[in-house]
C-alpha atoms as a PDB file:
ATOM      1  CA  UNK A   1      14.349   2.549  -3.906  1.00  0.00           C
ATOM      2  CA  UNK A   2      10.921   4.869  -4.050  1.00  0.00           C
ATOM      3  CA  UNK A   3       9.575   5.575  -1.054  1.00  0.00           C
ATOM      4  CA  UNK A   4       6.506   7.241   0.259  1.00  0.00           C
ATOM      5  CA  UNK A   5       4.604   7.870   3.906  1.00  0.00           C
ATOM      6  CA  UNK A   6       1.585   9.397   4.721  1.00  0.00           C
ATOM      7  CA  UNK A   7       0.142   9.803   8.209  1.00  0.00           C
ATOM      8  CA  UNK A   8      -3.670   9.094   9.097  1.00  0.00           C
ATOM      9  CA  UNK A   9      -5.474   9.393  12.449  1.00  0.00           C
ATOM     10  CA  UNK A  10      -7.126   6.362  13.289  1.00  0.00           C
ATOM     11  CA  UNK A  11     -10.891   6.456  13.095  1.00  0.00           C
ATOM     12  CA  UNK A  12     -13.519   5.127  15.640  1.00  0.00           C
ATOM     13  CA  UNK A  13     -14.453   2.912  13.622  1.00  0.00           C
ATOM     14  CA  UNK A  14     -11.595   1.171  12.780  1.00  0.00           C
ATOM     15  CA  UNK A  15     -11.469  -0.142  16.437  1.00  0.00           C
ATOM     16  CA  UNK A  16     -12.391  -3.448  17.792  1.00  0.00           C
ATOM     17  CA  UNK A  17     -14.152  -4.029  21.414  1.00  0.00           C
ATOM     18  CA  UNK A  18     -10.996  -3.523  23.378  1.00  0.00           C
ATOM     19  CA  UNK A  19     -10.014   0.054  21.871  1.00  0.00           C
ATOM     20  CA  UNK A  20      -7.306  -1.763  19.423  1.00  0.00           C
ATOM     21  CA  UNK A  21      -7.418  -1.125  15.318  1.00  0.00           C
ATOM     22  CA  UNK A  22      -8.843  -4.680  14.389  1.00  0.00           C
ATOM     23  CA  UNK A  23      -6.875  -6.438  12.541  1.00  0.00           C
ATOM     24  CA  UNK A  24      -9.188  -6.852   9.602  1.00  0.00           C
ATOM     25  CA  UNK A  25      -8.519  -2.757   8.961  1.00  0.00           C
ATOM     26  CA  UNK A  26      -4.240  -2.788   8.388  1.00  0.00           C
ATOM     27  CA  UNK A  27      -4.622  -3.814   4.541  1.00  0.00           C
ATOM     28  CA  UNK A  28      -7.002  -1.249   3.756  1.00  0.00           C
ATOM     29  CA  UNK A  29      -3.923   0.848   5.541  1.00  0.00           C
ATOM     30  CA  UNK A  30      -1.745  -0.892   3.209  1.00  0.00           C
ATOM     31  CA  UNK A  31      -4.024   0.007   0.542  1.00  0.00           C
ATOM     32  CA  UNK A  32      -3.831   3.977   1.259  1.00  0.00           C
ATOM     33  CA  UNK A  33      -0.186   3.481   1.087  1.00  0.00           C
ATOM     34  CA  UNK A  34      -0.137   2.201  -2.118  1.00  0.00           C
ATOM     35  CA  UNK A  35      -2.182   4.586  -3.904  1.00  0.00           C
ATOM     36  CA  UNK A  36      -0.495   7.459  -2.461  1.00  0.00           C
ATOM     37  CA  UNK A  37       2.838   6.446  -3.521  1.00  0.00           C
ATOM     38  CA  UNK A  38       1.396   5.814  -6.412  1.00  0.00           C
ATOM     39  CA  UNK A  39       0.073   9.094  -6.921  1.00  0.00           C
ATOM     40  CA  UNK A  40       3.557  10.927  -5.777  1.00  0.00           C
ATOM     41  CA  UNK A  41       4.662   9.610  -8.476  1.00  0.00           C
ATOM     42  CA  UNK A  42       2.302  10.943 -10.577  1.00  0.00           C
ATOM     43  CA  UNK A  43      -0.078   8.430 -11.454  1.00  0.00           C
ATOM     44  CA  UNK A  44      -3.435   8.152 -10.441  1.00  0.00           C
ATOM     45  CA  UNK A  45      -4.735   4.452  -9.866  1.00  0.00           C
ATOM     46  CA  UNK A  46      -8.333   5.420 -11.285  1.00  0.00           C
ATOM     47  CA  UNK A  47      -6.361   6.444 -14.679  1.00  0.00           C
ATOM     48  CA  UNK A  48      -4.581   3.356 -14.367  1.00  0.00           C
ATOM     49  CA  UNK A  49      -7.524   1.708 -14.560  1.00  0.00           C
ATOM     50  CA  UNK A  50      -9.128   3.707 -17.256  1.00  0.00           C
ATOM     51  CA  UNK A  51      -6.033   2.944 -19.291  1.00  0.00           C
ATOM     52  CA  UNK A  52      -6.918  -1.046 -18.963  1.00  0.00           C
ATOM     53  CA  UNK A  53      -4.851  -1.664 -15.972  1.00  0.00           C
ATOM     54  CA  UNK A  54      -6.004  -3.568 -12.789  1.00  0.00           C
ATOM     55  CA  UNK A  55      -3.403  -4.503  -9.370  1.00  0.00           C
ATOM     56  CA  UNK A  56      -4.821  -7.690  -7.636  1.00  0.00           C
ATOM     57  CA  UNK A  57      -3.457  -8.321  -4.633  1.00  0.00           C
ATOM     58  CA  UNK A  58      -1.681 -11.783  -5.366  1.00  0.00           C
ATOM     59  CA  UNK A  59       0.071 -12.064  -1.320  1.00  0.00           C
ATOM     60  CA  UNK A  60      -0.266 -10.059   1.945  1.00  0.00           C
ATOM     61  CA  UNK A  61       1.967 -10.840   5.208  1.00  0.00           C
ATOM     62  CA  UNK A  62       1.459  -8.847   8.312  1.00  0.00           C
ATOM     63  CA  UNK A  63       3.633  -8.575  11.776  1.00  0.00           C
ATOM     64  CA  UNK A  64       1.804  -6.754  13.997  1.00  0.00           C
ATOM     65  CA  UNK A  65       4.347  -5.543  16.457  1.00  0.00           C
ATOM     66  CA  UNK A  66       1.679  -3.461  18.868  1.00  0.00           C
ATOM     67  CA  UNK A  67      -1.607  -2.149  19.305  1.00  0.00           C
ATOM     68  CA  UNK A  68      -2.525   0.993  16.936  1.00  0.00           C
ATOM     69  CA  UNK A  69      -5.739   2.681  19.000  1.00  0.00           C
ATOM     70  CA  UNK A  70      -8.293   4.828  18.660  1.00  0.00           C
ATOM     71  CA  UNK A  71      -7.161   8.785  17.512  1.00  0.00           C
ATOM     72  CA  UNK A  72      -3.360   7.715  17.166  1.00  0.00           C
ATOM     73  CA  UNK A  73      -1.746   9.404  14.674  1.00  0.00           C
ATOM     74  CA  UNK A  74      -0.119   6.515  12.494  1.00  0.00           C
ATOM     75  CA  UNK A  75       2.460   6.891   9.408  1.00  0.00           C
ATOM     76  CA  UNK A  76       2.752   4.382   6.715  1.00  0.00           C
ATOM     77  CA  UNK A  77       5.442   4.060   5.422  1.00  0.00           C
ATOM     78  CA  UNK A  78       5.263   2.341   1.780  1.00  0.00           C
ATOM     79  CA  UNK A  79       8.573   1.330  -0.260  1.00  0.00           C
ATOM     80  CA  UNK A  80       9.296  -0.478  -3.572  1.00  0.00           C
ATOM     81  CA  UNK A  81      11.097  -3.362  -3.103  1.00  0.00           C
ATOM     82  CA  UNK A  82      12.201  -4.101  -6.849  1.00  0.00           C
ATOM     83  CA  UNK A  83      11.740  -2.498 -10.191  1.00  0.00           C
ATOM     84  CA  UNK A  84       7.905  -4.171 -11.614  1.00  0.00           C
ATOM     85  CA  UNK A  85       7.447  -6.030 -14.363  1.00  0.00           C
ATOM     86  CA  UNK A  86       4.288  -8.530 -14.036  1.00  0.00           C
ATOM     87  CA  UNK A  87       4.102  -7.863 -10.633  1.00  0.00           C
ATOM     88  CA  UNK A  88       4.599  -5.077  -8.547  1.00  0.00           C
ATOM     89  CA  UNK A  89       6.030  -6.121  -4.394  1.00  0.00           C
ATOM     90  CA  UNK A  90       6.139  -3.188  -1.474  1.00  0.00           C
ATOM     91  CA  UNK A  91       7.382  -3.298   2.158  1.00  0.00           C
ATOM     92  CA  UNK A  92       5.638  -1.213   4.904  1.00  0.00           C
ATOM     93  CA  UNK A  93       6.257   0.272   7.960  1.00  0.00           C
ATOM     94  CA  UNK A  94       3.382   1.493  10.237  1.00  0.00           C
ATOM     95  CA  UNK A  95       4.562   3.701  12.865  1.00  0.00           C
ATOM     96  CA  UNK A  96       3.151   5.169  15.605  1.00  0.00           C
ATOM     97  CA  UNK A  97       4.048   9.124  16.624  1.00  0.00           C
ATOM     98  CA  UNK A  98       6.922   8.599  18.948  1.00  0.00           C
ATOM     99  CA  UNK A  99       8.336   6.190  16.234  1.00  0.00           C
ATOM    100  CA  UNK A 100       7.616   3.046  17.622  1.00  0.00           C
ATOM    101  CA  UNK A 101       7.020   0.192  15.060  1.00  0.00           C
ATOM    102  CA  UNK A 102       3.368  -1.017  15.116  1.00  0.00           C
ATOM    103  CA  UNK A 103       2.935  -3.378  11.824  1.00  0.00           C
ATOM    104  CA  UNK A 104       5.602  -4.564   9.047  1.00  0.00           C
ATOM    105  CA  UNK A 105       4.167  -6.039   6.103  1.00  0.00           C
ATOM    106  CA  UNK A 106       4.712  -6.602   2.518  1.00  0.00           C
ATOM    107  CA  UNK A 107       2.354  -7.289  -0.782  1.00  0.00           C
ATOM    108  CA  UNK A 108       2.807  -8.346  -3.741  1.00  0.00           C
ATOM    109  CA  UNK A 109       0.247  -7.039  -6.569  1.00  0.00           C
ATOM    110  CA  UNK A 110      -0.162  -8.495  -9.930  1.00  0.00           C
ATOM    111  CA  UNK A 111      -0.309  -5.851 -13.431  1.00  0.00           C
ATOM    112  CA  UNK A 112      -3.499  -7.743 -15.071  1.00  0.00           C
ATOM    113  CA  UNK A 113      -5.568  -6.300 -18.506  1.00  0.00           C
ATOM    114  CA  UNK A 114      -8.856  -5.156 -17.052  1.00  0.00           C
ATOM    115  CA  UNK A 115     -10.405  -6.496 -20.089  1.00  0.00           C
ATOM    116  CA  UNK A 116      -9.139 -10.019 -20.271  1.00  0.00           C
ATOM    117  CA  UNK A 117      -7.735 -10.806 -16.630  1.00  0.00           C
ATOM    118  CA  UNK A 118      -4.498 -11.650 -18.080  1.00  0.00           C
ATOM    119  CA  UNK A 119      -1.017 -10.909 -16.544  1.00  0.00           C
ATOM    120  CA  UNK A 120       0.831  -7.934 -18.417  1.00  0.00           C
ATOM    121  CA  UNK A 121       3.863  -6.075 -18.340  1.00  0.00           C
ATOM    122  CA  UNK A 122       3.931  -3.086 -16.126  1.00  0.00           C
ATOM    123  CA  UNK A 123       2.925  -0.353 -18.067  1.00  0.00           C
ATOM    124  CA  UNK A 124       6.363   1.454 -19.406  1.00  0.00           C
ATOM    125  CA  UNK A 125       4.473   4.821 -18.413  1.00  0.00           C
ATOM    126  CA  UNK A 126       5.251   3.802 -14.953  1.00  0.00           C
ATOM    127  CA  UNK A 127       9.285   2.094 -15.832  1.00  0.00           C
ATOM    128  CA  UNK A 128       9.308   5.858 -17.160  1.00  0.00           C
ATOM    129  CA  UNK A 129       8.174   7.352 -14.107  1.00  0.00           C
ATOM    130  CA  UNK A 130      10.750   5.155 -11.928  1.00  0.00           C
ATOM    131  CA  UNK A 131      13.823   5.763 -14.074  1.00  0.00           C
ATOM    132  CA  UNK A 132      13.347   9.552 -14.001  1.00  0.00           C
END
């Protein structure tokens, strides 16, 4: 199914006491994933949003496998685990530069109208995108 990956270099900041990434940090990682793949595809989640749509997270699971650390070069790897319709559900990967798994994790995002907080279909401008 769609995939994406993008690599970051983990900040300062994003470390706990003992040099690790704190484990508070991975969904925002998650997060970058998921608005870069959604952006390869060729949408852009702030025009989603403009166009009435909103992606609460609905579930999160996390395996952290080892340590990410400060100034690592990580990949995230984001797929699409099923075609959307009210919700949307990715896998990840976080990987480490000599390919070692750090995290798995997967999320599952609901489409709601900004307006109303209502569940919706996903829009079809985004079906469109996947079927092409």
């Amino acid at each position: 199914m769609h995939s994406h990956e993008i690599s970051i270099r983990v900040r300062y900041g994003e470390t706990d006491q003992m040099g690790l990434v704190y484990h508070g940090n991975y969904p925002q990682y998650l997060e970058l994933g998921r608005i870069e793949w959604l952006r390869a595809l060729g949408i852009s989640y702030a025009e989603m949003e403009e166009t009435g749509y909103i992606l609460p997270v609905t579930s999160i699971h996390i395996d952290y496998k080892k340590p990410a650390v400060y100034d690592q070069l990580i990949t995230i790897r984001t797929h699409l685990r099923n075609i959307p319709t009210v919700r949307i559900s990715f896998d990840y990967e976080i990987e480490s530069a000599n390919g070692e798994i750090l995290a798995t994790a997967q999320t599952d995002l609901a489409f709601l109208n900004s307006e109303t907080r209502k569940p919706v279909r996903c829009p079809e401008y985004i079906l469109k995108k996947l079927r092409d």
